[in-house]
N, C-alpha and C. Protein backbone atom coordinates (compact mmCIF):
# COMPACT_ATOMS: atom_id res chain seq x y z
N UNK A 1 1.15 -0.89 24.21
CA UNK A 1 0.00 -0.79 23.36
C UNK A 1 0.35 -0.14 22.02
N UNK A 2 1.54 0.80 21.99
CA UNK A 2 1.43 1.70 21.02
C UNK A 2 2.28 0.76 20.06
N UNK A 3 3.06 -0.30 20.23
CA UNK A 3 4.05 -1.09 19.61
C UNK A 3 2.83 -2.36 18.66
N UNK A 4 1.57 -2.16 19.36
CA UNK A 4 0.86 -3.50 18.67
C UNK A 4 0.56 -2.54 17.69
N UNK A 5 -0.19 -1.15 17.59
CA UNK A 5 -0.11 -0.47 16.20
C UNK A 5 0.36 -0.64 15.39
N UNK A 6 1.85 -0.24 15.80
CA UNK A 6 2.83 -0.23 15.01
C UNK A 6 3.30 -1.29 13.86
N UNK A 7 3.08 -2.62 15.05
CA UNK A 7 3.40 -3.75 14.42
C UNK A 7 1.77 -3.96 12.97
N UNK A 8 0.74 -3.90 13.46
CA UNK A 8 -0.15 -4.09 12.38
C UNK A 8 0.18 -3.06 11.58
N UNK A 9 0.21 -1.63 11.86
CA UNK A 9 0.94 -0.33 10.60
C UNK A 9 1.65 -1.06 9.37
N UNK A 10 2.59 -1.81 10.29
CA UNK A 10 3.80 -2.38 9.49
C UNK A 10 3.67 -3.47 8.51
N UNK A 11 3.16 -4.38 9.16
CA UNK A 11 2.69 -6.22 8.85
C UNK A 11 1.85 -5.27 7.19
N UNK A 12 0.35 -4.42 7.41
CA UNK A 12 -0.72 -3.69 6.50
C UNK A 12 0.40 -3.49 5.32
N UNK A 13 1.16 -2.42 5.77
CA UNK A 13 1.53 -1.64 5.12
C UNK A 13 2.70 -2.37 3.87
N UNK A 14 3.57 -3.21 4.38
CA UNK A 14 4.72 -4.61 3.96
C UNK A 14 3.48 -5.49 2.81
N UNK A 15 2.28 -5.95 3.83
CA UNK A 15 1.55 -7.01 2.53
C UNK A 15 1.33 -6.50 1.27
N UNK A 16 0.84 -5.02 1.24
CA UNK A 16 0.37 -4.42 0.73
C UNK A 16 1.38 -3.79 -0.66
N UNK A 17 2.34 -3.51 -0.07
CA UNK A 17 3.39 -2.94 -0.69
C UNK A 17 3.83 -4.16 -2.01
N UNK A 18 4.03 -5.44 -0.93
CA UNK A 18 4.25 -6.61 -1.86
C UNK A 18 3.21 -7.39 -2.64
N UNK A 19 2.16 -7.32 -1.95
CA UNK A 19 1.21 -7.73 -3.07
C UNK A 19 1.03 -6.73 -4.64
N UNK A 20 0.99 -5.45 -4.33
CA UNK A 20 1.01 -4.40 -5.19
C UNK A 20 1.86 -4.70 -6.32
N UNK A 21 3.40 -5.22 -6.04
CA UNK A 21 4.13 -5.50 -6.98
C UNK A 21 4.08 -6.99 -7.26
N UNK A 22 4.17 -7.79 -6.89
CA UNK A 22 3.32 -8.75 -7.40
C UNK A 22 2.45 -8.63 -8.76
N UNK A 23 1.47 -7.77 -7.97
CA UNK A 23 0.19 -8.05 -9.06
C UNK A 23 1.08 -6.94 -10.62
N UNK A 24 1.44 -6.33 -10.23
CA UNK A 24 2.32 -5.20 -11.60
C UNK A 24 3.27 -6.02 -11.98
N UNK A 25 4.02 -7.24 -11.49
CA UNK A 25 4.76 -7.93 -11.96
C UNK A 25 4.07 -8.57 -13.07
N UNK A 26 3.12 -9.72 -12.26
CA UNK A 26 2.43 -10.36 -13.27
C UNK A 26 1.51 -9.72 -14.12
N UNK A 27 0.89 -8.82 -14.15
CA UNK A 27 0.18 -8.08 -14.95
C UNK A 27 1.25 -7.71 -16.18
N UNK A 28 2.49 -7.06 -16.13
CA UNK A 28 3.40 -6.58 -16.78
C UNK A 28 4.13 -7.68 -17.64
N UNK A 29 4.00 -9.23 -17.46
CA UNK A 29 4.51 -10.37 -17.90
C UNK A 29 3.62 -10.70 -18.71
N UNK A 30 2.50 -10.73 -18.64
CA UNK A 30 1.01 -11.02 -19.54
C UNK A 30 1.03 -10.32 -20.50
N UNK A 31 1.81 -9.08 -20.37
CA UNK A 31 1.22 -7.33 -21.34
C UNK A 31 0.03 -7.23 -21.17
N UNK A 32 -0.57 -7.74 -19.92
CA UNK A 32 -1.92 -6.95 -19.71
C UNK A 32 -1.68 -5.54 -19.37
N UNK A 33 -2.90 -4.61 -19.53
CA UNK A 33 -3.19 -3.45 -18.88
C UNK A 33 -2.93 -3.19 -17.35
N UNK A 34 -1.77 -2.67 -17.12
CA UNK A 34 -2.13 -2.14 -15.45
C UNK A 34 -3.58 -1.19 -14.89
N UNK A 35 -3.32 -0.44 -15.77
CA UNK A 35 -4.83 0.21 -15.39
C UNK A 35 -5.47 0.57 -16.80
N UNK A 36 -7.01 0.49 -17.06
CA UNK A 36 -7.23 1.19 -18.33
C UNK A 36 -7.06 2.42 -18.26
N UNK A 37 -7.00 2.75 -19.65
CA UNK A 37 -7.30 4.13 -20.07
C UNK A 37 -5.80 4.97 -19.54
N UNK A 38 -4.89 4.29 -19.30
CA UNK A 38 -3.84 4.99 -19.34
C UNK A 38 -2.42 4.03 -19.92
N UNK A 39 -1.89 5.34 -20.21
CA UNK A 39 -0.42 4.51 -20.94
C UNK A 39 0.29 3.46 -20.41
N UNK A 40 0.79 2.15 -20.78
CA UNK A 40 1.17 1.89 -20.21
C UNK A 40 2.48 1.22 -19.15
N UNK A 41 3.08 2.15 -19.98
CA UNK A 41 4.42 3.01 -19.13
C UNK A 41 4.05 3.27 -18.30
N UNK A 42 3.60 4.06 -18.23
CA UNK A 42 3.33 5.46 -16.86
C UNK A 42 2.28 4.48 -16.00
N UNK A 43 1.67 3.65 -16.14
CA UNK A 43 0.73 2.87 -15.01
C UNK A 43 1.77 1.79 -14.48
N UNK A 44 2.57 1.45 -14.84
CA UNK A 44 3.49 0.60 -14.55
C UNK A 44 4.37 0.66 -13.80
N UNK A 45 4.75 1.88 -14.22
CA UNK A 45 6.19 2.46 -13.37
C UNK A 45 5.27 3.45 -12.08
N UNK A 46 4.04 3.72 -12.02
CA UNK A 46 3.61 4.57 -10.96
C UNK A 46 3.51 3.34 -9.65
N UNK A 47 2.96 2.50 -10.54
CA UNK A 47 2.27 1.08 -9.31
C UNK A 47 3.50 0.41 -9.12
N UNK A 48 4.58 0.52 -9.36
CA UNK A 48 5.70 0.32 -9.31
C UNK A 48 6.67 0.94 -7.91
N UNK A 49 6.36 2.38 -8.27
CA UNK A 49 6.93 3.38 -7.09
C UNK A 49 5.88 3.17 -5.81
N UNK A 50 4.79 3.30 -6.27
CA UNK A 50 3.74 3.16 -5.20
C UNK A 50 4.36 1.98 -4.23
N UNK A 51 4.48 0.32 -4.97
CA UNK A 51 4.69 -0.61 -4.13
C UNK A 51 6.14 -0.30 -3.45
N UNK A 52 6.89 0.04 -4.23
CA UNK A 52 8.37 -0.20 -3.36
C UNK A 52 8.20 0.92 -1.90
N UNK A 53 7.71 2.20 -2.37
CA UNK A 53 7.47 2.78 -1.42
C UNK A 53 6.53 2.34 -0.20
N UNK A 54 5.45 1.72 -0.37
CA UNK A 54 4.88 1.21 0.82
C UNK A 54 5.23 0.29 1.60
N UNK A 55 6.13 -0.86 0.28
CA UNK A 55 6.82 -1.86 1.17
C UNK A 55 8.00 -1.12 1.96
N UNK A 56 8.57 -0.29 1.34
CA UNK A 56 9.71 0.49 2.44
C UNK A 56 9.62 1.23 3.61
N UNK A 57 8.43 1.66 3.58
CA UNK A 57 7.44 2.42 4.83
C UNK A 57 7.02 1.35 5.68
N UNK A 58 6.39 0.65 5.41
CA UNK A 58 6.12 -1.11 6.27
C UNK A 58 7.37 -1.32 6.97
N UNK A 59 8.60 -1.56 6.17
CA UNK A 59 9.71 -2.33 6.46
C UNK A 59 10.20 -1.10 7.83
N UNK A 60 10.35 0.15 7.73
CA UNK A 60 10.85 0.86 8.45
C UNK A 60 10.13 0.91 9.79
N UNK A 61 8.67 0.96 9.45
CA UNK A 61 8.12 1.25 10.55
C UNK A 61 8.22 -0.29 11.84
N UNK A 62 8.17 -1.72 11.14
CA UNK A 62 8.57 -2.79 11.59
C UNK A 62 9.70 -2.07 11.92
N UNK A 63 11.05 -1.87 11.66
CA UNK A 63 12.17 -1.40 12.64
C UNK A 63 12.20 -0.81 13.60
N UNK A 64 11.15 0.16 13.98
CA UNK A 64 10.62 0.84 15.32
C UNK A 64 10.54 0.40 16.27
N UNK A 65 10.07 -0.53 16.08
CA UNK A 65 9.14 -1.57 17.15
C UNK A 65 10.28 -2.12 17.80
């Protein structure tokens, strides 16, 4: 039971991670705004760390299992 968690933890956590950069990819190709009202350096490179990190947390926790 505790491995089907895990596996959705993982699957959540992986889409998420990659959609995230995705969307900062293409957002960042447009020179659209990542987020208003902030620089946008610093929104770029945050949603940036954010995604790699969640996709790497996804990816690890899939290794558990």
């Amino acid at each position: 039971m505790e491995s089907v968690s895990a596996v959705f933890a993982g699957t959540a956590l992986s889409l998420f991670g990659t959609a995230l950069l995705v969307w900062t990819g293409a957002r960042a190709l447009h020179r659209a705004p990542v987020a208003h009202g902030v620089s946008p350096v610093a929104s770029t490179a945050l949603t940036t760390i954010f995604g790699v990190v969640s996709l790497g947390l996804g990816v690890w926790v899939l290794t558990l299992v």
